[in-house]
Protein backbone atom coordinates (compact mmCIF):
# COMPACT_ATOMS: atom_id res chain seq x y z
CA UNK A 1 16.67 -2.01 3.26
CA UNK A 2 19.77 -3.97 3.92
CA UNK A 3 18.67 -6.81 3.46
CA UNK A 4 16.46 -7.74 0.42
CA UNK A 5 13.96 -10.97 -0.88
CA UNK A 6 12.16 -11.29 -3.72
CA UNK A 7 8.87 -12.06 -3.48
CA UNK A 8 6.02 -12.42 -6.56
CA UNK A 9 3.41 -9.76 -5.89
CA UNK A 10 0.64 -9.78 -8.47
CA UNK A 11 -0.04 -6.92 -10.74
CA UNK A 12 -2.01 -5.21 -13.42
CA UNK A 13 -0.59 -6.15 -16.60
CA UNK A 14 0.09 -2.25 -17.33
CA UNK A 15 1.70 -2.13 -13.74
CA UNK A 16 3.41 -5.10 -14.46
CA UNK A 17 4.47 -3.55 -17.99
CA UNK A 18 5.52 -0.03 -16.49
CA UNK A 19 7.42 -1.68 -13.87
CA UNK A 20 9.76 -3.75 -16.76
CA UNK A 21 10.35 -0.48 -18.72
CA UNK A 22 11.35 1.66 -15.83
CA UNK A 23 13.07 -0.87 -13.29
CA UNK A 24 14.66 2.11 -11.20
CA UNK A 25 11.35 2.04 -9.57
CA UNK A 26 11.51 -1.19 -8.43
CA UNK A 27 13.38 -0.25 -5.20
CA UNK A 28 11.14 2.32 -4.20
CA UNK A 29 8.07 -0.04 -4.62
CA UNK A 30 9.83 -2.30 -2.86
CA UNK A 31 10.26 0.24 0.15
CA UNK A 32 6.87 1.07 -0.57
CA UNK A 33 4.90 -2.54 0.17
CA UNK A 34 7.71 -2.92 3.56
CA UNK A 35 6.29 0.17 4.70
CA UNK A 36 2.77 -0.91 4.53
CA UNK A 37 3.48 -3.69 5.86
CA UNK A 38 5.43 -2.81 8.63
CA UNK A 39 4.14 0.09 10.15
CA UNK A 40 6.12 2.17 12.98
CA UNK A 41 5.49 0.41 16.48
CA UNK A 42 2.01 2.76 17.89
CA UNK A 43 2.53 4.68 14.48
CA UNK A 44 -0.02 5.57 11.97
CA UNK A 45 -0.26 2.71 9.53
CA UNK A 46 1.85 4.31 6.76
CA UNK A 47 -1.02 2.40 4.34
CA UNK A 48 -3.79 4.89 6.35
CA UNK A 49 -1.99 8.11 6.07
CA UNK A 50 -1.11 7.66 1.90
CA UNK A 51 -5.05 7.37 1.50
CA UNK A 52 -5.74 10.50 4.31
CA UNK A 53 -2.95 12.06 1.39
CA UNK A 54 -4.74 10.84 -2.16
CA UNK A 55 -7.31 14.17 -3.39
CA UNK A 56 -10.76 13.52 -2.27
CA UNK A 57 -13.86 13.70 -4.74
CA UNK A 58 -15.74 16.60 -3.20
CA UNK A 59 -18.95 14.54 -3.91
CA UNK A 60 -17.72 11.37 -1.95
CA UNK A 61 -18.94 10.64 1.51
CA UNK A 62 -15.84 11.12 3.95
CA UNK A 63 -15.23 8.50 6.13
CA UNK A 64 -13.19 8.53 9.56
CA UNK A 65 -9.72 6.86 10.43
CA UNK A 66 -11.45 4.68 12.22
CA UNK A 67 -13.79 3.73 9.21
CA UNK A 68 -11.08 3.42 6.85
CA UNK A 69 -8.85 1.33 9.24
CA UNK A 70 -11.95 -1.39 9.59
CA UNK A 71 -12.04 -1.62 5.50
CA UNK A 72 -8.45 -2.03 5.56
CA UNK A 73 -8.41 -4.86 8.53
CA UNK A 74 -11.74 -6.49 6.59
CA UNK A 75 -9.57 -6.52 2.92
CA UNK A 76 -6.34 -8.05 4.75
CA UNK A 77 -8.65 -10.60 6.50
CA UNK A 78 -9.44 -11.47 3.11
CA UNK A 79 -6.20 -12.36 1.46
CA UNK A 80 -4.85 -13.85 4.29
CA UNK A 81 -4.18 -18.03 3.89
């Protein structure tokens, strides 16, 4: 990032609280939300492939990209103004 804003994001109060006792994380949350929201032009949506990374509860139902994508799309719809 060379160039750098700072924007309120809201948080958990315990994410909040974790953040003020270790700010050396801040940058890489920072790099973190960019990311997501600025995927690689006709890349994977860097959002898509942490999920496709988390450990999966053997007893969940899996869902496709595709799937996952669309609940993605439908929560951004959501917040957007």
């Amino acid at each position: 990032m060379n160039q750098v804003v700072m924007v309120p994001i809201p948080l958990s109060p315990e994410a909040a609280e974790r953040l003020r006792q270790d700010p050396a994380k801040l940058p890489f949350v920072g790099r973190f939300v960019s990311n997501v929201l600025s995927p690689e032009p006709g890349g994977v949506d860097p959002l898509i492939a942490w999920l496709d990374a988390l450990p999966r509860d053997p007893d969940a139902p899996e869902m496709t990209m595709e799937e996952v994508q669309a609940e993605i799309d439908a929560a951004r719809a959501e917040h957007r103004p």
